[in-house]
Protein backbone atom coordinates (compact mmCIF):
# COMPACT_ATOMS: atom_id res chain seq x y z
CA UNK A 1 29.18 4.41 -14.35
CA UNK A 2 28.34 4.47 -10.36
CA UNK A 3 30.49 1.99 -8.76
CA UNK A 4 28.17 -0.63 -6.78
CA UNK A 5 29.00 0.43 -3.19
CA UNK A 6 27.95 4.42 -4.01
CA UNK A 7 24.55 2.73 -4.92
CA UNK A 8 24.78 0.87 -1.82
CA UNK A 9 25.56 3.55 0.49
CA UNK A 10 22.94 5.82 -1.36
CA UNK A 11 19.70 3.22 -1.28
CA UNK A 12 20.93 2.61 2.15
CA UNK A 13 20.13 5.97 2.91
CA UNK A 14 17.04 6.46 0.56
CA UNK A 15 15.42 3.48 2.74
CA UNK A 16 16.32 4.97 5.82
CA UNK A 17 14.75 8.25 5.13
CA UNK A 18 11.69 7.22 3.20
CA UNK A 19 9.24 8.48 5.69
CA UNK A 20 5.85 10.23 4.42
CA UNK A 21 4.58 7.40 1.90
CA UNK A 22 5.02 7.31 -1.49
CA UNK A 23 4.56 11.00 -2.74
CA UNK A 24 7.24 11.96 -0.70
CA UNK A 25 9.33 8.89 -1.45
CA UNK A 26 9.23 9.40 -5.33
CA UNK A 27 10.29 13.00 -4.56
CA UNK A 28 13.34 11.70 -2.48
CA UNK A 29 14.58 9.39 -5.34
CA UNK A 30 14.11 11.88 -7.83
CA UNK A 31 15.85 14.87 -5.77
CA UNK A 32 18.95 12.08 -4.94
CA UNK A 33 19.08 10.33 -8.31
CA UNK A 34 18.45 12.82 -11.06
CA UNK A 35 19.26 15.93 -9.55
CA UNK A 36 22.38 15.73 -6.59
CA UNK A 37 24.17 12.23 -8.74
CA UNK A 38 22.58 12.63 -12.07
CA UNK A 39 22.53 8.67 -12.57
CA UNK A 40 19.51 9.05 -14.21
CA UNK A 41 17.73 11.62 -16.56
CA UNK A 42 14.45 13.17 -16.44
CA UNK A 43 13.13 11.77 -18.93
CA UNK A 44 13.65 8.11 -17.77
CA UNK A 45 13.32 8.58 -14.50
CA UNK A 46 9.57 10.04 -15.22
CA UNK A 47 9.08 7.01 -17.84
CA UNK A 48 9.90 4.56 -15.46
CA UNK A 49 7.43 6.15 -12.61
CA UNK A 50 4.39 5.53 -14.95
CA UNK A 51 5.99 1.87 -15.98
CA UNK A 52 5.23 1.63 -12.11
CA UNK A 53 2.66 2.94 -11.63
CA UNK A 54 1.05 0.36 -14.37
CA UNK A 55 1.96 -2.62 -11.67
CA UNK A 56 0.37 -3.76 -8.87
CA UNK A 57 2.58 -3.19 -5.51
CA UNK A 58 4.06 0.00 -3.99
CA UNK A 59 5.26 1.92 -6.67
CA UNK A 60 8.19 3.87 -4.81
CA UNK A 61 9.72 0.33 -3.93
CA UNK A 62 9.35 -0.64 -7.54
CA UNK A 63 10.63 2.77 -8.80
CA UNK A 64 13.98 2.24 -6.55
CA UNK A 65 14.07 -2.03 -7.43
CA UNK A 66 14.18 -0.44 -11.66
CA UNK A 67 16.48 2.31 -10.37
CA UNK A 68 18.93 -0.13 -9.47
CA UNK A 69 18.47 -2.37 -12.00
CA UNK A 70 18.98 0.45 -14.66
CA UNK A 71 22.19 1.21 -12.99
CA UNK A 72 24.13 -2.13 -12.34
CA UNK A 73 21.63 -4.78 -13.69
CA UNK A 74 19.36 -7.62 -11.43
CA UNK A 75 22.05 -7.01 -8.86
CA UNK A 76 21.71 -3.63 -8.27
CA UNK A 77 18.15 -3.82 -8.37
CA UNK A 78 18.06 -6.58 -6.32
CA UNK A 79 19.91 -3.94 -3.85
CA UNK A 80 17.96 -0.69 -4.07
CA UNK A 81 14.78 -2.82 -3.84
CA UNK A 82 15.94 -4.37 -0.48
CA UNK A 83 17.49 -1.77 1.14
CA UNK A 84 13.86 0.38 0.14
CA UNK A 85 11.96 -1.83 2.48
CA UNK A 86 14.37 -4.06 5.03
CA UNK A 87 14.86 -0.41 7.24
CA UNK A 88 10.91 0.11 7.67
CA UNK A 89 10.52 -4.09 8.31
CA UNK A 90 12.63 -3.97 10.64
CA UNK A 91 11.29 -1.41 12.51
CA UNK A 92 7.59 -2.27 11.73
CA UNK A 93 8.50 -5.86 13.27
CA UNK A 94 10.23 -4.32 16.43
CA UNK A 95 7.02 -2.33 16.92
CA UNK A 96 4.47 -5.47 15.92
CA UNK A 97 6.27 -7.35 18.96
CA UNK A 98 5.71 -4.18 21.28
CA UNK A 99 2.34 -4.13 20.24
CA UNK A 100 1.46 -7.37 20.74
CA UNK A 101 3.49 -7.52 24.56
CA UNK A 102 1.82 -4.25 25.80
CA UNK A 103 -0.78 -3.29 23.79
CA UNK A 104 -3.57 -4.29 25.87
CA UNK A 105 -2.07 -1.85 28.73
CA UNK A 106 -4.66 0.76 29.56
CA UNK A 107 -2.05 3.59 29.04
CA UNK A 108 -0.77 2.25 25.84
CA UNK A 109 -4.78 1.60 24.98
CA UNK A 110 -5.07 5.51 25.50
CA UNK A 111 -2.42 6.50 22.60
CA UNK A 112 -3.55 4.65 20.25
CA UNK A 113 -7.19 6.12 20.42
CA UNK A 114 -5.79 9.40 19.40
CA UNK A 115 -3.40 7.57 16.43
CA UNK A 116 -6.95 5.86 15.89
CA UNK A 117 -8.08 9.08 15.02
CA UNK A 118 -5.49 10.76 13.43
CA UNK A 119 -5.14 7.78 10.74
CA UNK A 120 -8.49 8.66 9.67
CA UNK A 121 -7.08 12.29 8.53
CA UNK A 122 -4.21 10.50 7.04
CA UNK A 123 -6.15 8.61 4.94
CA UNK A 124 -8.29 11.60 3.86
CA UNK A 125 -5.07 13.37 2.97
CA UNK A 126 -4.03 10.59 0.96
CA UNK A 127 -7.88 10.40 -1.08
CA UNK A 128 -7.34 14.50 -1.64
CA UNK A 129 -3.76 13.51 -3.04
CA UNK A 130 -4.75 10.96 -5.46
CA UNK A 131 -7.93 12.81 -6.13
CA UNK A 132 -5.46 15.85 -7.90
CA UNK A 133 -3.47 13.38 -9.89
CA UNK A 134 -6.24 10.85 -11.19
CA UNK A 135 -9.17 13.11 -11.80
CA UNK A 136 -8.38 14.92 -14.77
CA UNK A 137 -10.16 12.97 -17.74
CA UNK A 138 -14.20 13.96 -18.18
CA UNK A 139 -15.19 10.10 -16.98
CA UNK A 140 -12.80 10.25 -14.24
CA UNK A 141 -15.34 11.51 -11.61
CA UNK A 142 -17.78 9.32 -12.64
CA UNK A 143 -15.67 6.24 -12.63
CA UNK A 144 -14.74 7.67 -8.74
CA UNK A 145 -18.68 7.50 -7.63
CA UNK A 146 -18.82 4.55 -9.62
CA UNK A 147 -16.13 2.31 -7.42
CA UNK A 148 -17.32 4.10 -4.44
CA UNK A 149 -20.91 3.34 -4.89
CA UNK A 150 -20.03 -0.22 -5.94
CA UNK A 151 -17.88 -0.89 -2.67
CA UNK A 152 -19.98 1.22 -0.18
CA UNK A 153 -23.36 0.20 -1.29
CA UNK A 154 -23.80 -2.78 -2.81
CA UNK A 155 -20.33 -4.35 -1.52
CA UNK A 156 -19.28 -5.57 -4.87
CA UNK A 157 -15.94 -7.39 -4.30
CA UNK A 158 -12.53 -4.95 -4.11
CA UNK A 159 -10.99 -7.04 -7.18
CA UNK A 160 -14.17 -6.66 -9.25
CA UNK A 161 -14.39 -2.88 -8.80
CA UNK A 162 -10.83 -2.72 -10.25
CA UNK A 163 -11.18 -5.15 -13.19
CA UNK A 164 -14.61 -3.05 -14.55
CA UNK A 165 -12.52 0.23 -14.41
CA UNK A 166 -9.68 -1.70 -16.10
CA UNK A 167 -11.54 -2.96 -18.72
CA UNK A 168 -13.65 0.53 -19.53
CA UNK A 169 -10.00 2.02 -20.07
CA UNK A 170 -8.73 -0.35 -21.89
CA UNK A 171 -11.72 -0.51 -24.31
CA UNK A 172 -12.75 3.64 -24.31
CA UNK A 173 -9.44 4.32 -25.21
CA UNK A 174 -8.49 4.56 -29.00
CA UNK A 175 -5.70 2.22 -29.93
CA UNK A 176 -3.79 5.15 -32.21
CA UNK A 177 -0.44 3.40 -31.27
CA UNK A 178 0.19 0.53 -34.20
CA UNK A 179 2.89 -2.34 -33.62
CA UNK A 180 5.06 0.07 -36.14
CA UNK A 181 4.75 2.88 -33.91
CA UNK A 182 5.90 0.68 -31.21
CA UNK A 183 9.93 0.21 -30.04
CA UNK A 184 11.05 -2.95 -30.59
CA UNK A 185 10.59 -5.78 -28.04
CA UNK A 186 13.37 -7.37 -25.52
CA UNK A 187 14.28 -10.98 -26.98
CA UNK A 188 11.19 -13.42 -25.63
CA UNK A 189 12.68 -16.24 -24.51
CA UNK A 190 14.62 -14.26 -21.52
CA UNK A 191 11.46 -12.72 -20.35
CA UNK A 192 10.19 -16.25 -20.11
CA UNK A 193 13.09 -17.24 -18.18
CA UNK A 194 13.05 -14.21 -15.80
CA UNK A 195 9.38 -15.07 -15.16
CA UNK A 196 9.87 -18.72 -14.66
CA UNK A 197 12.71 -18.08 -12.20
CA UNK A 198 10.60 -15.00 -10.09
CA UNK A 199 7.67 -17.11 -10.58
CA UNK A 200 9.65 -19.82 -8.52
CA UNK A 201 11.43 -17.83 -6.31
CA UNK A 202 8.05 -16.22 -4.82
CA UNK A 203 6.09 -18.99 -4.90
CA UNK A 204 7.88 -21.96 -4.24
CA UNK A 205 8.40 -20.67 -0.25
CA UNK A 206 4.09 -21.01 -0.76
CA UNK A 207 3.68 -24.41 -1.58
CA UNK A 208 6.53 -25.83 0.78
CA UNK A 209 4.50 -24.12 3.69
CA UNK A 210 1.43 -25.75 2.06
CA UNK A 211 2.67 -29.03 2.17
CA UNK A 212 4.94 -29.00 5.45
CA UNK A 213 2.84 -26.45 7.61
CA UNK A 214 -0.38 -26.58 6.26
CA UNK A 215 -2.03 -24.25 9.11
CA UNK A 216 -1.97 -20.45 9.73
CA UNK A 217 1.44 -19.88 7.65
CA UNK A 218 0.31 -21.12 4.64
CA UNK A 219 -2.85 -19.16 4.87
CA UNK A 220 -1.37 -15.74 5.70
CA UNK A 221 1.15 -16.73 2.28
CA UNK A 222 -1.93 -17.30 0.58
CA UNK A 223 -3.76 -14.39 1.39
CA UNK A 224 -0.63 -12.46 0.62
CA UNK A 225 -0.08 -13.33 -2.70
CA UNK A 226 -3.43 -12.23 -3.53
CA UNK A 227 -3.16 -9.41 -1.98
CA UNK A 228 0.14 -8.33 -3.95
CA UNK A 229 -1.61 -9.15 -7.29
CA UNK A 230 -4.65 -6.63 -6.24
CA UNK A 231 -2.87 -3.20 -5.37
CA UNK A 232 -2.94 -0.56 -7.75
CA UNK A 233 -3.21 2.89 -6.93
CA UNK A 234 -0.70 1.92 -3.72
CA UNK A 235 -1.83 0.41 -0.44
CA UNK A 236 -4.46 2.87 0.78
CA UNK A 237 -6.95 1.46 -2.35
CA UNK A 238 -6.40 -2.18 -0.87
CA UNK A 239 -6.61 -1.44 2.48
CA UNK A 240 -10.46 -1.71 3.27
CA UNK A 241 -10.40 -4.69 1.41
CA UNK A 242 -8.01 -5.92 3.33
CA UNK A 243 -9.40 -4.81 6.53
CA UNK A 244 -12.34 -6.54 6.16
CA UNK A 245 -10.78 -10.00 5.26
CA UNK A 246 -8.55 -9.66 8.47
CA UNK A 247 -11.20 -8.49 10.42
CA UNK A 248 -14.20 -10.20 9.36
CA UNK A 249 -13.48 -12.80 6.93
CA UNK A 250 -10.97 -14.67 8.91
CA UNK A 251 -10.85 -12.93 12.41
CA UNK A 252 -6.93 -12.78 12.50
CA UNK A 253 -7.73 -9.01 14.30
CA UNK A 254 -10.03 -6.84 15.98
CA UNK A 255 -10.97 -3.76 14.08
CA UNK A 256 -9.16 -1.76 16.55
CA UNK A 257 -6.08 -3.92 15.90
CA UNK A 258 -6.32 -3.52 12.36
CA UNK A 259 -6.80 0.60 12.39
CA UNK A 260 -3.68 0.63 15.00
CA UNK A 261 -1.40 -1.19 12.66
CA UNK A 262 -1.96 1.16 9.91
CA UNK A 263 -1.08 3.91 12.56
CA UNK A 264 2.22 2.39 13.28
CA UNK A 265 2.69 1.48 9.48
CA UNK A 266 2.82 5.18 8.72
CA UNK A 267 5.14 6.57 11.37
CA UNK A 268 8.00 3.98 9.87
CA UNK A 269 9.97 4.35 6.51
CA UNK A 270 9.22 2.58 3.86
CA UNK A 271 6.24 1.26 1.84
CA UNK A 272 2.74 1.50 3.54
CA UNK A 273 2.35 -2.21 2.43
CA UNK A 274 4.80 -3.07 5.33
CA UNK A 275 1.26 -3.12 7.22
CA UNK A 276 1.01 -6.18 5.93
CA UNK A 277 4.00 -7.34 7.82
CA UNK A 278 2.48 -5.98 11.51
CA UNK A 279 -1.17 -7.77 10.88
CA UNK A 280 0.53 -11.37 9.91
CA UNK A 281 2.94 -10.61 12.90
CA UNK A 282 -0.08 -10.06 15.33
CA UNK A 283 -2.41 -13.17 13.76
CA UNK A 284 0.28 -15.76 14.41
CA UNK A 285 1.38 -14.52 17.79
CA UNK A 286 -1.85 -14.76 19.00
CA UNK A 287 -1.71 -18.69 18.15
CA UNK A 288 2.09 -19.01 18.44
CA UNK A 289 3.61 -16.64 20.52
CA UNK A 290 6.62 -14.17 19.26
CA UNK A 291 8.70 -17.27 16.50
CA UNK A 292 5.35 -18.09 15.05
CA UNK A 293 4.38 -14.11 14.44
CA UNK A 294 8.09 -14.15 13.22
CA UNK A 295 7.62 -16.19 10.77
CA UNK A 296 4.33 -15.00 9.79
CA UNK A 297 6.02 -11.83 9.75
CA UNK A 298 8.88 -13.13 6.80
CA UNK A 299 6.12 -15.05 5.31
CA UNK A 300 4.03 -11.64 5.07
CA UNK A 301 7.13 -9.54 3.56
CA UNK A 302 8.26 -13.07 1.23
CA UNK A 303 5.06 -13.05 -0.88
CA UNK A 304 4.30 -8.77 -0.94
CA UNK A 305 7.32 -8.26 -2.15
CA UNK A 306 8.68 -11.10 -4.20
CA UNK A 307 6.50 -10.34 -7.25
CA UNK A 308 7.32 -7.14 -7.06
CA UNK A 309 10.99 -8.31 -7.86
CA UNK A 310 9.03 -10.14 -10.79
CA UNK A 311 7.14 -7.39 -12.40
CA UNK A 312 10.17 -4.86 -12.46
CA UNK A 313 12.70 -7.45 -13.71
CA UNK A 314 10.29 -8.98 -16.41
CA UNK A 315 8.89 -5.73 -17.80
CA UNK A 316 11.63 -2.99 -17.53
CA UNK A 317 13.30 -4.64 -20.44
CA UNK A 318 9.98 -3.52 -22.02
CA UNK A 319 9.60 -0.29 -20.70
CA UNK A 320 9.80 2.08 -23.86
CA UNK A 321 7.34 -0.63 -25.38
CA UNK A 322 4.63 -0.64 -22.41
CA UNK A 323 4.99 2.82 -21.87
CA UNK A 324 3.46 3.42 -25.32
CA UNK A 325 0.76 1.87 -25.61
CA UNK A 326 -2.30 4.21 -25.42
CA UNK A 327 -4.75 1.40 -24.04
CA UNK A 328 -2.86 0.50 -21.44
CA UNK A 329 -1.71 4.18 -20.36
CA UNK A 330 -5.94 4.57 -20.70
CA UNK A 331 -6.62 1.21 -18.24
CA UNK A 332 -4.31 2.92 -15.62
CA UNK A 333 -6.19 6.25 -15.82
CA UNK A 334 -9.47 4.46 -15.39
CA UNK A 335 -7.97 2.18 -12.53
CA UNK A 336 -6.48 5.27 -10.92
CA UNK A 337 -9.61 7.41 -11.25
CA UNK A 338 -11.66 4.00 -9.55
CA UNK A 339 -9.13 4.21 -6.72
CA UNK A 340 -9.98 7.71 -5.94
CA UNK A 341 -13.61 6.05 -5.14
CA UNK A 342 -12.06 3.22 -3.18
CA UNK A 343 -9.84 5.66 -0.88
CA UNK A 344 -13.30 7.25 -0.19
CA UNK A 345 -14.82 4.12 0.79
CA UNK A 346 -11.87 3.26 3.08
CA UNK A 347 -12.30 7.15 4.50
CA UNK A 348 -15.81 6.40 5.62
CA UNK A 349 -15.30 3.19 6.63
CA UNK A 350 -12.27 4.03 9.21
CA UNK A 351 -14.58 7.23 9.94
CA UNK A 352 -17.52 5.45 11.11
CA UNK A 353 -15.66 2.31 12.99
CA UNK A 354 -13.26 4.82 15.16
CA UNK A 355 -15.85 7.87 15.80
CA UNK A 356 -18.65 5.25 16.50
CA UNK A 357 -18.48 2.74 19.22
CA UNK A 358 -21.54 0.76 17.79
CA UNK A 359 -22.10 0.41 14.19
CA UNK A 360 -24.54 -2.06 12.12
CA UNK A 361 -24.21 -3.41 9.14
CA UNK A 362 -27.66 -2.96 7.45
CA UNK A 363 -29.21 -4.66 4.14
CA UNK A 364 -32.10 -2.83 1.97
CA UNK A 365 -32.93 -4.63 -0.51
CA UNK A 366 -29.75 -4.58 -3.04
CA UNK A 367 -28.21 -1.79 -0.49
CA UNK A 368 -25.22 -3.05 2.16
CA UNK A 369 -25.03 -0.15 4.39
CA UNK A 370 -23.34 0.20 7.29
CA UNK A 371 -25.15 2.74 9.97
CA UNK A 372 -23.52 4.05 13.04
CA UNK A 373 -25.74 4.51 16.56
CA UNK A 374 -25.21 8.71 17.22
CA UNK A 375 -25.72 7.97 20.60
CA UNK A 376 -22.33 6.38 20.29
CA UNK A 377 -19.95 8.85 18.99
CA UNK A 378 -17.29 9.54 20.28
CA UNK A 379 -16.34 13.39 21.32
CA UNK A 380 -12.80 13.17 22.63
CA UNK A 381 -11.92 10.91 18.98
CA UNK A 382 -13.93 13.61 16.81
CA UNK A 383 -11.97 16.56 18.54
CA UNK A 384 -8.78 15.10 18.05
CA UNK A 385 -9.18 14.36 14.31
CA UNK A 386 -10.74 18.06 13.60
CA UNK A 387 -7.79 18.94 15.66
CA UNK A 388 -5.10 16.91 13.11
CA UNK A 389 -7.23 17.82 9.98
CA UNK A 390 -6.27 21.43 10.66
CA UNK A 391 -2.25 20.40 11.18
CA UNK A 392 -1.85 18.15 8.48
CA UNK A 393 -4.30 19.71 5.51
CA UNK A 394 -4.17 23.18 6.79
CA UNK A 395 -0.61 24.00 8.04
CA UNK A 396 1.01 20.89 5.97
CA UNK A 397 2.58 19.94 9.21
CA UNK A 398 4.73 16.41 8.89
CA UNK A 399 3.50 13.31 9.63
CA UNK A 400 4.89 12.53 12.61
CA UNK A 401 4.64 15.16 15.18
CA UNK A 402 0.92 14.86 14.30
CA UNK A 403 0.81 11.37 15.31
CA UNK A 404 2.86 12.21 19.00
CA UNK A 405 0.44 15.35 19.49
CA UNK A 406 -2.74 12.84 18.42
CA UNK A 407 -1.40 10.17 20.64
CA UNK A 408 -0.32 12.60 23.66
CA UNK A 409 -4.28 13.75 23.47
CA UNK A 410 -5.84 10.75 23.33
CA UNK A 411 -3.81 9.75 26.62
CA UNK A 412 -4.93 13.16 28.24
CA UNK A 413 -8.53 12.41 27.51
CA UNK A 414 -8.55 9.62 28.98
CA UNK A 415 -6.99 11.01 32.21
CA UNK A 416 -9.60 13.23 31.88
């Protein structure tokens, strides 16, 4: 039995060194926990990856959160879970204050058109990653074009796309598995209290700033929640949805503001979702200044992350149970396969809004299409993304030094 500070010390440096999003995460935890401690086997540690990767949320986060819990109960996974994301928040709120002092400086303006453009490739990589883990059923591709198609050209609502692939999972997948078949379930009524008290603990902060605050707060808590109950697939099949709420919907950002804070999101450890944290920080301080994007800040992190807390406590008790039922191991395939079409979406979307400095949103008939000007592209934002495409897919450079060459280039153009 680990002793509680070795799991400490070792989430402590898991969180620390969780750069490269969740692929790279996963493979951390797995190289650190099953094969240099040997807390955990194989087999569980792989069971409890696709018990995640059923949940809405960032799945690495989740992974370390059962981890823990697996090793030393709600305490220790109370610990791994926190220490996962508190290093990247802190440094994603650090960063969201910088932005939001200096960004509008025309130097600082100049970096960020090359991150502008390198996040684009990033987000490609990520649709090429998913693409070889959730295409591998017949109807997978089709489901792909499907949510693509759906979210690209008719604009069909982000939660509806998911729901439809959900369902056709669910119901095109034959339910072999019998409740014989089936491990025997965790005692009831302590599910029911671990839900009550998560339920309470996530949502209670909600309606207290409903009540007292009433304004921006509550709303960015609001919009939160939702958004924590919508991502599957991880953060990249949210993201356009998300964009366009922020952007559009409410006007909390600027495009540009909202393709920057992904930029920062992924040079930081810790779960891409922490973006969440940088675009509630930048809403309120327009308003507020730097104690109301603060708070908007905690608010942000309070209601991504507290239901993830809920879903790992309430459910790994039911692991061996979830994990084997064929309909619901079909629903994720379907729901993983539909996020392979949403990635896309989000591809093209970045794509056209940072390569194009005018772009119109269009309507033919049942179409919603959104068509760029040519006469607008942008060169110098085209040749650095061609120039990061051939780093990061072709010589599998990290992360990182991309971003400092990307931003370094987009400064020199603009000397230029």
């Amino acid at each position: 039995m680990t002793s509680l500070t070795d799991l400490t010390r070792t989430f402590a440096r898991i969180g620390i060194l969780s750069f490269g999003g969740p692929a790279a995460q996963i493979a951390l935890m797995h190289r650190t926990l099953v094969d240099e401690k040997k807390w955990l086997t194989e087999k569980d540690y792989l069971s409890a990856l696709s018990f995640c990767m059923l949940l809405p949320g960032p799945e690495a986060m989740q992974l370390a959160t059962w981890a823990g819990w697996r090793l030393h109960g709600t305490r220790g996974g109370l610990i791994a879970g926190l220490l996962f994301v508190l290093p990247g928040a802190t440094v994603v709120l650090a960063l969201a204050a910088s932005y939001a002092a200096f960004g509008q400086v025309p130097l600082v303006g100049a970096l960020f058109t090359g991150v502008q453009a390198a996040v684009v490739v990033v987000v490609v990589e990520a649709l090429l990653r998913v693409s070889r883990r959730a295409l591998k059923s017949r109807a997978a591709p089709a489901l792909a074009a499907f949510a693509f198609a759906a979210l690209f050209l008719f604009d069909i609502p982000f939660p509806v796309v998911i729901l439809a692939a959900g369902l056709y999972g669910w119901f095109s997948t034959p339910a072999t598995a019998t409740a014989t078949d089936l491990p025997p379930p965790p005692p009831v009524g302590q599910t029911a209290r671990t839900v009550a008290l998560w339920l309470a603990i996530w949502l209670a902060p909600l309606a207290a700033l409903s009540v007292i605050e009433g304004g921006l707060l509550a709303d960015i808590g609001l919009f939160f929640s939702k958004l924590a109950l919508l991502t599957f697939g991880g953060a990249y099949a949210v993201l356009a949805w998300m964009a366009q709420e922020v952007v559009q919907g409410k006007g909390w950002l600027t495009l540009r503001e909202m393709i920057d804070a992904l930029g920062m999101a992924e040079t930081t450890p810790g779960p891409l979702i922490l973006v969440t944290e940088f675009v509630a920080y930048l809403a309120a301080h327009k308003q507020g200044g730097w104690l109301q994007g603060t708070l908007a800040a905690a608010t942000a992190l309070w209601m991504t992350f507290a239901p993830c807390f809920l879903w790992v406590f309430a459910g790994a008790p039911w692991l061996a149970r979830l994990t084997a039922i064929p309909r619901l191991a079909g629903a994720l395939g379907a729901i993983m396969a539909a996020v392979v079409g949403v990635i896309a979406n989000l591809s093209l979307w970045f794509a056209l809004h940072v390569f194009f400095a005018s772009v119109t949103p269009s309507s033919f008939g049942p179409l919603r299409l959104v068509l760029p000007d040519p006469a607008s592209l942008n060169p110098a934002q085209a040749a650095i993304a061609l120039a990061c495409g051939w780093l990061l897919l072709r010589r599998h450079w990290p992360l990182p030094p991309v971003l400092a060459l990307a931003a370094a280039a987009g400064a020199a153009f603009s000397l230029i």
